[in-house]
Protein backbone atom coordinates (compact mmCIF):
# COMPACT_ATOMS: atom_id res chain seq x y z
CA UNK A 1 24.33 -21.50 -1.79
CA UNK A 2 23.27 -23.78 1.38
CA UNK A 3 19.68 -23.76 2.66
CA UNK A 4 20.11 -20.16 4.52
CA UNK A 5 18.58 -16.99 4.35
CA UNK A 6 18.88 -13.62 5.98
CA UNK A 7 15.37 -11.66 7.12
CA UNK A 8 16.42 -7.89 7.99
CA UNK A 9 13.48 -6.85 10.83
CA UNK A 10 11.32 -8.43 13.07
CA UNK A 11 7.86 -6.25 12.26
CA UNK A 12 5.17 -8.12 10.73
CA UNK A 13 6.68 -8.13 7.14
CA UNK A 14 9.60 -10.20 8.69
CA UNK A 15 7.88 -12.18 10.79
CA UNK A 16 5.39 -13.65 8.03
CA UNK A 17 8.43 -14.33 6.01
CA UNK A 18 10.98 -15.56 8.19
CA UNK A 19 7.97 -17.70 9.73
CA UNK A 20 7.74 -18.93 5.85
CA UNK A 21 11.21 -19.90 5.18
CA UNK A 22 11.20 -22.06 8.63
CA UNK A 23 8.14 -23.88 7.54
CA UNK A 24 9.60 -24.52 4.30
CA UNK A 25 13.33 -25.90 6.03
CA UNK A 26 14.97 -22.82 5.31
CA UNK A 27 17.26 -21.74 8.59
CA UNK A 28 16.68 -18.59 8.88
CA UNK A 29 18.76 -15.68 10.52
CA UNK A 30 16.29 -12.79 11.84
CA UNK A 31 17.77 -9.59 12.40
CA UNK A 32 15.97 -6.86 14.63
CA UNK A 33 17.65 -4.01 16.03
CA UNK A 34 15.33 -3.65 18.92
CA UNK A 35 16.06 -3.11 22.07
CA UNK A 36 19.35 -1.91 20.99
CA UNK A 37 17.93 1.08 18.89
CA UNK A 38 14.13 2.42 18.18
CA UNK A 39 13.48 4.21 15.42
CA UNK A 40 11.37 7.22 16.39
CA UNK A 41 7.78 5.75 15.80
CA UNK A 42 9.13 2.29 17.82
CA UNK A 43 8.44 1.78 21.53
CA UNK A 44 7.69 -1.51 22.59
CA UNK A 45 10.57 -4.28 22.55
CA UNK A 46 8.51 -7.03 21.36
CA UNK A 47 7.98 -8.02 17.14
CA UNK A 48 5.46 -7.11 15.16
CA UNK A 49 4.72 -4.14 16.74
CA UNK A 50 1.44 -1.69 16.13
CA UNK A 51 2.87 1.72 15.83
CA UNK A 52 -0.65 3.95 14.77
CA UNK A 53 -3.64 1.99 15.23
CA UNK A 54 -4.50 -1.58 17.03
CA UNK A 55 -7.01 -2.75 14.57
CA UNK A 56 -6.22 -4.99 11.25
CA UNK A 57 -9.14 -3.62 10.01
CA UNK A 58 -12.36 -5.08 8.64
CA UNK A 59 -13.20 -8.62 9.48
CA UNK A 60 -15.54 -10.35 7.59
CA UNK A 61 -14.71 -11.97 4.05
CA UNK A 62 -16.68 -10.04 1.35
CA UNK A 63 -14.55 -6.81 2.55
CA UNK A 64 -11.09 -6.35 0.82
CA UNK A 65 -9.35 -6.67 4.48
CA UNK A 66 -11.43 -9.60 5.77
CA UNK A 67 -10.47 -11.10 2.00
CA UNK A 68 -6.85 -10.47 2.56
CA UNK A 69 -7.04 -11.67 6.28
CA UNK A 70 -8.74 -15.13 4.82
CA UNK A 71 -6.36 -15.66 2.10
CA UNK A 72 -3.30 -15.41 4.48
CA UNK A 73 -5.00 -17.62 6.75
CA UNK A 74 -5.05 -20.05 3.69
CA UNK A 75 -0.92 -19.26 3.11
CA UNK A 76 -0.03 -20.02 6.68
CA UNK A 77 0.02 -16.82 7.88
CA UNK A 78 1.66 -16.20 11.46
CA UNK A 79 0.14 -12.86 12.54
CA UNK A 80 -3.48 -13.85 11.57
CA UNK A 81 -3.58 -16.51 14.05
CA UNK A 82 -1.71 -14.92 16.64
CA UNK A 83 -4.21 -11.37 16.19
CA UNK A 84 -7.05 -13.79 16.66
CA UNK A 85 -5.71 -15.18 19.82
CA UNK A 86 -5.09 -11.74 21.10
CA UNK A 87 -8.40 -9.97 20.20
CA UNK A 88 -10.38 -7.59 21.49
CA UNK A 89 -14.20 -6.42 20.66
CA UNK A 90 -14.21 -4.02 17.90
CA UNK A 91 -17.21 -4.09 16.39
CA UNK A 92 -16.96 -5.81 12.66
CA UNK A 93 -13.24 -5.07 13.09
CA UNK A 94 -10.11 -7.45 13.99
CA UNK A 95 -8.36 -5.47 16.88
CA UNK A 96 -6.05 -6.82 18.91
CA UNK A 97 -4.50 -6.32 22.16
CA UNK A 98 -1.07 -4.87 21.35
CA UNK A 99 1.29 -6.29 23.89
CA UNK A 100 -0.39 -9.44 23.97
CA UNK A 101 -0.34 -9.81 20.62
CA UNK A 102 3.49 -8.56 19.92
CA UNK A 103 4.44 -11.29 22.96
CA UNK A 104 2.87 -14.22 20.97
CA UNK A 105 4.37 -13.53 17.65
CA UNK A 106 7.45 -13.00 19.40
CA UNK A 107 6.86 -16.18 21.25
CA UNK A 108 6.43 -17.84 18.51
CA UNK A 109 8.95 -16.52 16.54
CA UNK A 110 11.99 -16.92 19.55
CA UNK A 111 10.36 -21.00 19.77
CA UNK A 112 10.54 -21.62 16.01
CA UNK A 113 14.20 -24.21 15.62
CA UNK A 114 14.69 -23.22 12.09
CA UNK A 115 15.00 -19.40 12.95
CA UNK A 116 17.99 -17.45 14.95
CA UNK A 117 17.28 -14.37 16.53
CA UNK A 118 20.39 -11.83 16.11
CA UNK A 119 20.03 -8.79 17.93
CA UNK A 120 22.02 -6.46 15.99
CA UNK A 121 21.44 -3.10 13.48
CA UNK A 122 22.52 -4.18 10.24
CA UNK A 123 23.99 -1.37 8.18
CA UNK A 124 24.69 -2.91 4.91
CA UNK A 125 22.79 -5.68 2.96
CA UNK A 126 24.62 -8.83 3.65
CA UNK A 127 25.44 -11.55 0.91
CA UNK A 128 23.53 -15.00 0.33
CA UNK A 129 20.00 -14.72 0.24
CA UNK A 130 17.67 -11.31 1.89
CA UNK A 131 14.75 -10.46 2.46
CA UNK A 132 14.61 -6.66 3.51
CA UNK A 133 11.75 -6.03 5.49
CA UNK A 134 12.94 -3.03 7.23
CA UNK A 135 9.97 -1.19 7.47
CA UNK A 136 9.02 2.30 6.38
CA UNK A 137 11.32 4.45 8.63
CA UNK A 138 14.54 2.72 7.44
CA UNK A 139 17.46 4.96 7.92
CA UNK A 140 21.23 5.09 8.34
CA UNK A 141 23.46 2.55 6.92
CA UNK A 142 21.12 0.65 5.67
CA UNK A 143 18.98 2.80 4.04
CA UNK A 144 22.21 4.25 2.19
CA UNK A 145 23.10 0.68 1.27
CA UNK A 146 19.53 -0.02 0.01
CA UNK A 147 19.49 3.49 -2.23
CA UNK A 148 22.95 2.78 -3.79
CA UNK A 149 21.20 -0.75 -4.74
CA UNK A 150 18.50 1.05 -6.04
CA UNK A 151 19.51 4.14 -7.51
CA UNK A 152 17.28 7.02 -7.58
CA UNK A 153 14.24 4.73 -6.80
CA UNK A 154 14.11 5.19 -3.00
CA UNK A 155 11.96 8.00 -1.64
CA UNK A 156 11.75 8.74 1.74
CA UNK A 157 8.42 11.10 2.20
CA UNK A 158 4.67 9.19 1.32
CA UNK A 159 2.95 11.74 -0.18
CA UNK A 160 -0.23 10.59 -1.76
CA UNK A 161 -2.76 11.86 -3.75
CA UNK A 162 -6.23 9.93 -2.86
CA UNK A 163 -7.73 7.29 -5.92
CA UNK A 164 -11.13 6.46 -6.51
CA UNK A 165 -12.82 4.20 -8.32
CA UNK A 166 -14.03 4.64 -12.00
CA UNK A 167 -17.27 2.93 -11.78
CA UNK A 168 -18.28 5.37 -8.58
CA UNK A 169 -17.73 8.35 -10.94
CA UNK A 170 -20.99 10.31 -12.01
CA UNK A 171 -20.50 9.96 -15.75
CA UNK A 172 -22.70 12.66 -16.79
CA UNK A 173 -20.35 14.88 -14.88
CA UNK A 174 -17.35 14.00 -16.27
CA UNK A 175 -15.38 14.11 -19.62
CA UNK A 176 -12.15 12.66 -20.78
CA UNK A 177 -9.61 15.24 -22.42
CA UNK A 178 -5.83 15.96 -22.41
CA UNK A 179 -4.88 20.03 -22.72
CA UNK A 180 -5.22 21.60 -25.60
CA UNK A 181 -6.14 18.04 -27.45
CA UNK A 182 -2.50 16.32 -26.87
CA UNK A 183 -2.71 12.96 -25.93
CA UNK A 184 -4.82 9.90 -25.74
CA UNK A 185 -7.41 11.84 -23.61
CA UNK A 186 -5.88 10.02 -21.00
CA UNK A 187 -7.15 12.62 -18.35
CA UNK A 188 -11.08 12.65 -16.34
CA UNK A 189 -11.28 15.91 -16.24
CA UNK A 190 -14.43 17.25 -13.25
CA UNK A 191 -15.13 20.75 -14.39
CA UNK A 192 -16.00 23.39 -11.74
CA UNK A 193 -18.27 26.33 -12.61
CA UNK A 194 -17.16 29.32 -9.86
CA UNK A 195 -19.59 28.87 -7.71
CA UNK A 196 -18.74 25.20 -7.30
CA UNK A 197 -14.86 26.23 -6.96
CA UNK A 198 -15.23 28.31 -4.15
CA UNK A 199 -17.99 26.74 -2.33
CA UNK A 200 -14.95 23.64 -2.25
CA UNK A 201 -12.01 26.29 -1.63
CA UNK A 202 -13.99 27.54 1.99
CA UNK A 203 -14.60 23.57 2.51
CA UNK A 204 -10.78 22.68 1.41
CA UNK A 205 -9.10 25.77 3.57
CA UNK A 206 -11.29 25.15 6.73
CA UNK A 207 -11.26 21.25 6.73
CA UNK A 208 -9.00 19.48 9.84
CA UNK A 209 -5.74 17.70 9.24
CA UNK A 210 -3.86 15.59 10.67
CA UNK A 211 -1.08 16.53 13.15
CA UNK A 212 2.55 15.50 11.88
CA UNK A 213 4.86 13.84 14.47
CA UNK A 214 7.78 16.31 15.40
CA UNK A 215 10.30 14.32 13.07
CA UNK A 216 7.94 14.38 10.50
CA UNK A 217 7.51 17.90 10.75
CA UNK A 218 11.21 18.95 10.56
CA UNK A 219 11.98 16.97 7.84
CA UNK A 220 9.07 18.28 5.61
CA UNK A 221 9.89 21.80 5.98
CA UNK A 222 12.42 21.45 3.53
CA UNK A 223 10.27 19.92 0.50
CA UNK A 224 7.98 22.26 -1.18
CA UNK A 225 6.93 19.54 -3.86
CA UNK A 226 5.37 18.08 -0.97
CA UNK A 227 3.00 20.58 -0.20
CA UNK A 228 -0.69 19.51 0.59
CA UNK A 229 -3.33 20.59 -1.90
CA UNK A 230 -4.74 22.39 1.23
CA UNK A 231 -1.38 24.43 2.14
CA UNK A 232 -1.77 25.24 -1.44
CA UNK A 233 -5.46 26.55 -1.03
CA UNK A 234 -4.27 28.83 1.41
CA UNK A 235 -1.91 30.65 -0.36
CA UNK A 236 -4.50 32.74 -1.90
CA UNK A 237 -8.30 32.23 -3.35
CA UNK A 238 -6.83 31.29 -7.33
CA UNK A 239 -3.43 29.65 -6.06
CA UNK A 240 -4.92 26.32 -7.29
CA UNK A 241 -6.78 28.00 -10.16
CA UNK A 242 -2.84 28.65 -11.24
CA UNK A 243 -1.68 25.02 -10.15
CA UNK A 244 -3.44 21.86 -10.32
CA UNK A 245 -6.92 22.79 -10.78
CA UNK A 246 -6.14 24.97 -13.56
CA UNK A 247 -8.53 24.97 -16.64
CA UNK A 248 -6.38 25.90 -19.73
CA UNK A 249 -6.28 24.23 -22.58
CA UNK A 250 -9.72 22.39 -21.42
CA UNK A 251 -13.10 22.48 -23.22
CA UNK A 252 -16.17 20.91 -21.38
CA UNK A 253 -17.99 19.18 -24.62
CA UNK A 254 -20.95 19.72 -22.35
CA UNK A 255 -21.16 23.24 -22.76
CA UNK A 256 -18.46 23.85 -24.95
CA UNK A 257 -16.66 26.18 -22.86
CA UNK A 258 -13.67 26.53 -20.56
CA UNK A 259 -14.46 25.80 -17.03
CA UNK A 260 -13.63 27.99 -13.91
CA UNK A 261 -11.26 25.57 -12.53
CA UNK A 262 -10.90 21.62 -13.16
CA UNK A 263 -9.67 18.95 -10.72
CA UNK A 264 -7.99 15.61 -13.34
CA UNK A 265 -7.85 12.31 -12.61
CA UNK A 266 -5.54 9.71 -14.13
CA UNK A 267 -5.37 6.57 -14.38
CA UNK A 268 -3.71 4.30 -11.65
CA UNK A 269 -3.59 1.07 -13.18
CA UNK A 270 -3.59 -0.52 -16.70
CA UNK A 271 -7.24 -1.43 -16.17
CA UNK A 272 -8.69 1.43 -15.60
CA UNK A 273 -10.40 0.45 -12.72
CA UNK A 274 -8.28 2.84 -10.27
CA UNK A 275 -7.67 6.73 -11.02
CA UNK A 276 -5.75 9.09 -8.78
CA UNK A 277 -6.18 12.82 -8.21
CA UNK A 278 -3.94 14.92 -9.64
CA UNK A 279 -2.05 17.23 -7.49
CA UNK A 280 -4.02 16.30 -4.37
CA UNK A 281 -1.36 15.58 -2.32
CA UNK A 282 -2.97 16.02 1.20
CA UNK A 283 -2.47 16.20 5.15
CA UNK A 284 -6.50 16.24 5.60
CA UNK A 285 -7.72 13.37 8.08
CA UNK A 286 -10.03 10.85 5.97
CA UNK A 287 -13.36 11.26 7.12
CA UNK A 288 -12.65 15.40 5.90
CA UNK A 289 -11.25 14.23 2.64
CA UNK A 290 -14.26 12.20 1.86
CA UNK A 291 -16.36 15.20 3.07
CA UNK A 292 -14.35 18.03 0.97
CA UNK A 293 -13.39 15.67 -1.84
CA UNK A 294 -17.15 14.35 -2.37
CA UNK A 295 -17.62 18.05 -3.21
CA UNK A 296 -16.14 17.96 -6.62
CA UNK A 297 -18.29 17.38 -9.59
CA UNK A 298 -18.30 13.94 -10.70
CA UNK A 299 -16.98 12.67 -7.26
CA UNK A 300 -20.62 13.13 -5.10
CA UNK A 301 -20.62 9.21 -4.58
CA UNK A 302 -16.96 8.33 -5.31
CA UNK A 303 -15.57 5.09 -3.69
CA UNK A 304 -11.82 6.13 -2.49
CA UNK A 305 -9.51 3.04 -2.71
CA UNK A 306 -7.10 5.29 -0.78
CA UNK A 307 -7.26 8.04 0.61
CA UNK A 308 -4.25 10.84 0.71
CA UNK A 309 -1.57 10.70 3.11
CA UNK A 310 1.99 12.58 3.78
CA UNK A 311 4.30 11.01 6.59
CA UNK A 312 7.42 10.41 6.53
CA UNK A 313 8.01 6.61 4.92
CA UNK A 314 11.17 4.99 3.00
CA UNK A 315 9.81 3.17 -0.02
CA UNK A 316 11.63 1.57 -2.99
CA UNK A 317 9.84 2.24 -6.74
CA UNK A 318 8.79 -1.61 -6.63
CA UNK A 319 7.74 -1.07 -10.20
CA UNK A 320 10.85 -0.28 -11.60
CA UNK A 321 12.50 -3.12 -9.57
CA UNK A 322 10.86 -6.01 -8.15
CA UNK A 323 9.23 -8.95 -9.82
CA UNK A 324 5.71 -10.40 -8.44
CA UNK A 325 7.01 -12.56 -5.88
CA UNK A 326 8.77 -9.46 -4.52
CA UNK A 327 12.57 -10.61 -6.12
CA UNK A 328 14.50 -7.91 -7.52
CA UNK A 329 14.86 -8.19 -11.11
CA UNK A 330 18.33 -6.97 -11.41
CA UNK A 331 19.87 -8.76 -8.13
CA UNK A 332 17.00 -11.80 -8.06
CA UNK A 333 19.02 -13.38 -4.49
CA UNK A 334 17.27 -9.96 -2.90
CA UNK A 335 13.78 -9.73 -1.92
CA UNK A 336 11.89 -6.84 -0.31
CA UNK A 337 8.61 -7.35 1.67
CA UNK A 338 6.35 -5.16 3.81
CA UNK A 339 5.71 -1.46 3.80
CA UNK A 340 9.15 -0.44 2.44
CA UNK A 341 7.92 -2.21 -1.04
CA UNK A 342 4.54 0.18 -1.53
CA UNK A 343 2.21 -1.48 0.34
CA UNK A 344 0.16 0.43 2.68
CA UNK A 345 -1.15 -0.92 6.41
CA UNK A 346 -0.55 -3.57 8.42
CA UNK A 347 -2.24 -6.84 7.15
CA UNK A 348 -0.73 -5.87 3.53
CA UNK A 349 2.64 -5.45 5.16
CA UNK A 350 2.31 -9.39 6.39
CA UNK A 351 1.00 -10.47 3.52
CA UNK A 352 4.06 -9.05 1.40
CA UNK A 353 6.07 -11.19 3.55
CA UNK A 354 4.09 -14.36 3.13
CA UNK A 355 4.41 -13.98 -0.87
CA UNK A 356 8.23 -12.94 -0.44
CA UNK A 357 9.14 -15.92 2.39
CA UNK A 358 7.36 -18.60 0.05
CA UNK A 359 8.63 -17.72 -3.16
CA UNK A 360 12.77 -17.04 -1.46
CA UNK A 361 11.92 -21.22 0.22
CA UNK A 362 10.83 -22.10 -3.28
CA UNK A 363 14.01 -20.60 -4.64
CA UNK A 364 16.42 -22.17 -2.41
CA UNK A 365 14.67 -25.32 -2.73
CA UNK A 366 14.80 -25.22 -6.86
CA UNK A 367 11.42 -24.16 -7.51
CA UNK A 368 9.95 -22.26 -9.54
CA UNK A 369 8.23 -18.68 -8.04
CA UNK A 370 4.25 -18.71 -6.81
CA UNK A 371 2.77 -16.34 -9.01
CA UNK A 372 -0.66 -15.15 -7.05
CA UNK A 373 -3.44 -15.03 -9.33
CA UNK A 374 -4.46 -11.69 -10.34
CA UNK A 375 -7.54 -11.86 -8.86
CA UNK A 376 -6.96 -12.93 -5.60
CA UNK A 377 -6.10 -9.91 -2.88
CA UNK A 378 -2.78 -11.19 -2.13
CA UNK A 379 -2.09 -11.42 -5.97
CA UNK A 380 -3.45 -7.86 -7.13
CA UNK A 381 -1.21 -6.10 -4.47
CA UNK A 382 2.05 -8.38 -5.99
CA UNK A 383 0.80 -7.18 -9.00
CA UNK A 384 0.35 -3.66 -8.35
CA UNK A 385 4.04 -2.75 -6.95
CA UNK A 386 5.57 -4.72 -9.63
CA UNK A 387 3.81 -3.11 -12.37
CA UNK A 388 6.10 -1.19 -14.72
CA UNK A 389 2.94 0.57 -16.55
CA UNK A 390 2.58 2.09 -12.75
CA UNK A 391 3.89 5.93 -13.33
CA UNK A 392 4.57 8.21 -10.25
CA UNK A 393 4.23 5.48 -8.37
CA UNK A 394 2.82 5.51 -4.45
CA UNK A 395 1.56 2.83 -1.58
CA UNK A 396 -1.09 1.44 -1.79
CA UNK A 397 -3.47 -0.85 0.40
CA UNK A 398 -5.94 -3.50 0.17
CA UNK A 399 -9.27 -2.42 -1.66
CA UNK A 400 -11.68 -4.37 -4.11
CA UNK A 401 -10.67 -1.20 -6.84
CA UNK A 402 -7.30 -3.56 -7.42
CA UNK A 403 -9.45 -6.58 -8.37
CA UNK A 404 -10.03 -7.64 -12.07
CA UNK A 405 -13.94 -6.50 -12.77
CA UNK A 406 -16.40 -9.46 -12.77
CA UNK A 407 -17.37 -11.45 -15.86
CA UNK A 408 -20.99 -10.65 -15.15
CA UNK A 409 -21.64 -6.95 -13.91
CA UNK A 410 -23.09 -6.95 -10.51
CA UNK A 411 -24.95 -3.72 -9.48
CA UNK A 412 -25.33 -4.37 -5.90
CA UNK A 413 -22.00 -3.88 -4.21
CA UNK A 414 -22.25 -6.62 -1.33
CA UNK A 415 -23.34 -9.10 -3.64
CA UNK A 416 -20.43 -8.03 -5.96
CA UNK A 417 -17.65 -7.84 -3.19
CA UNK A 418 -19.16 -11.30 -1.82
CA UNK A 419 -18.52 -12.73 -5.56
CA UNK A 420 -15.31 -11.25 -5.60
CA UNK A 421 -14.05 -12.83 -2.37
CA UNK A 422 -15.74 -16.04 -3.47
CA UNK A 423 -13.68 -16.09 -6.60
CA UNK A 424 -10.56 -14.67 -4.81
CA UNK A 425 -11.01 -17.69 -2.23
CA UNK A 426 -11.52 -20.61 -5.01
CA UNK A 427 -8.55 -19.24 -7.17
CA UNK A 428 -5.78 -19.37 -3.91
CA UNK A 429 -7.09 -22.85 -3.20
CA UNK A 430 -6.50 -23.98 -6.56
CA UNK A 431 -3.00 -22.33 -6.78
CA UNK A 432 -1.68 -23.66 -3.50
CA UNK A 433 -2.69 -26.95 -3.99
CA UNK A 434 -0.56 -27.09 -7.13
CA UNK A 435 1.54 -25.39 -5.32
CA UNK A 436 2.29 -27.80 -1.99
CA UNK A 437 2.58 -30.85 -4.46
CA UNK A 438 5.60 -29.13 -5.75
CA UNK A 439 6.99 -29.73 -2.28
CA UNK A 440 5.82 -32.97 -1.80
């Protein structure tokens, strides 16, 4: 195959990565449907466009954003620079202007010799190389292309239970069981006396949520497995007594009886560092699920490395098909990058592209793939959505949960997210300056 590759969508994904292949002497042929068709959360003509929110979240290093921001400055990131440029005060936060800052990418992108903009709605993945990075509202052709690639591993509805982090768990709360003693005890179970259950039902039923868009809200109508943990609530006082909270088959070794009710937790990752709550799909806006949530037993200080969410979002179970540097395992001349891969926000979006453009240029040019060390940002999130041992599988964004723990335990948490991004920092140096004598 010549030095040519396809990028499907101009959004920050495919900018990062298309912006990677031209750096690397790949010509590149960039495919964005816009202004021809919007999809319904698209408005603005220009690439990488903000949909939600204008900020790329925290901005200093020793937070998992500022980390991930700071290691794609390191790659050669596009967007980072260009969100800089286009800034605006947000306290400790990178915000940006959002036309300004879709103009210079675009800029950018439109001046780059290497890349060739074609206007066009692709409804079928082309041949030669690909990187899909279509975003999470893919639809139509393409999106019926994409699923008979991947079988029954494309969903199209994000509905996530929050996770938390183990070490924020009140241990003395706590116990680890499976029902009725089958199993590993793979399950935190947070037992709930009945006082404690319905002083969180009144919480849980009255809390605010978030409004879905109109599409959204057609579309969910129809899928009852869906159903927020709070739609649940409201079904009746013991509706979640009879679902997910329900206590049968569960002895608290505490007081060696069952409990009234019992929220589980299981585990996210192979670690052990991540665990998600079971059933908890939820609508609630995040400042309400920390509120509500922090009411369960065990969970009074938890850390959430992501909180719930249910939108509508096209996603491919990366797990069961992609490889680190985002390459399919079965069809390795594909690669996937940004949102529609399981990674949640905007700066993680880019990033995925960054890891998918350089390891498609080191392809092309007979390289071997960049493997990101594990405990870099960049690397943990590769790591995460190609991890088979991942089960029910869901997005997920930058946080320090995803990190490897610390050699040395470190009680205070800026001085351990500081030593974190300090390690993170010195292992991505390392790697890419192996890495750029390869293409010397």
């Amino acid at each position: 195959m010549s030095k040519k590759a396809t990028v499907i969508g101009a959004g920050l994904a495919g900018c990062e990565a298309a912006w990677q292949l031209a750096n690397a002497g790949i010509e590149v042929d960039l495919f964005e449907m816009k202004p021809l068709k919007f999809t319904p959360a698209h408005k603005y003509e220009g690439f990488a466009e903000l949909v939600c929110s204008n900020s790329l979240k925290a901005a200093r290093v020793d937070s998992a954003a500022g980390l991930l921001k700071e290691e794609m400055r390191l790659c050669g990131s596009l967007i980072v620079p260009c969100a800089d440029r286009t800034s605006v005060p947000a306290g400790g936060a990178l915000a940006v202007d959002r036309e300004k800052f879709s103009d210079l990418v675009t800029e950018k992108i439109k001046s780059c010799p290497k890349i060739n903009i074609k206007t066009a709605e692709v409804e079928k993945i082309p041949d030669g190389y690909v990187i899909i990075a279509t975003g999470p509202l893919t639809a139509g052709g393409l999106a019926e292309s994409i699923s008979e690639l991947c079988g029954d591993y494309l969903s199209f509805f994000d509905a996530a239970s929050p996770i938390v982090s183990y070490e924020s768990l009140d241990k003395e709360k706590i116990f680890f069981a499976s029902r009725y003693g089958k199993g590993d005890d793979d399950y935190i179970n947070c037992p709930m006396e009945k006082d404690e259950y319905l002083e969180f039902y009144n919480a849980l039923i009255n809390a605010e949520s978030v409004q879905l868009k109109e599409f959204e809200q057609r579309e969910f109508k129809v899928y009852e497995g869906c159903m927020p943990i709070e739609v649940l609530a409201k079904r009746g006082e013991d509706a979640m007594r009879f679902g997910p909270l329900k206590p049968v088959g569960l002895v608290n070794p505490k007081t060696g009886k069952r409990p009234y009710a019992v929220v589980q937790l299981r585990k996210e990752n192979r670690e052990g560092t991540l665990y998600n709550l079971v059933g908890f799909q939820t609508n609630l806006k995040f400042g309400e699920q920390k509120r509500v949530f922090s009411m369960i037993p065990g969970l009074e200080n938890a850390e959430f490395a992501r909180y719930g969410v249910m939108h509508r979002n096209s996603f491919i179970n990366s797990p069961k098909l992609l490889n680190p540097d985002f390459s399919m395992r079965e069809h390795p001349r594909i690669y996937f990058a940004g949102q529609i891969t399981g990674v949640e926000g905007y700066i993680e979006s880019a990033a995925s592209g960054i890891a998918a453009g350089i390891n498609l240029a080191r392809k092309i040019n007979g390289l071997e793939p960049v493997v990101f060390p594990r405990d870099t940002m960049i690397g943990a999130l590769c790591a995460y959505v190609s991890d088979p041992y991942v089960k029910d599988f869901q997005p997920m964004g930058s946080n320090m949960g995803i990190l490897p723990p610390l050699e040395t335990e470190i009680r205070d948490k800026k001085e351990k997210y500081a030593a974190l991004a300090q390690r993170a920092l010195e292992s991505l140096k390392a790697l890419l300056e192996v890495a750029n004598e390869d293409n010397r």
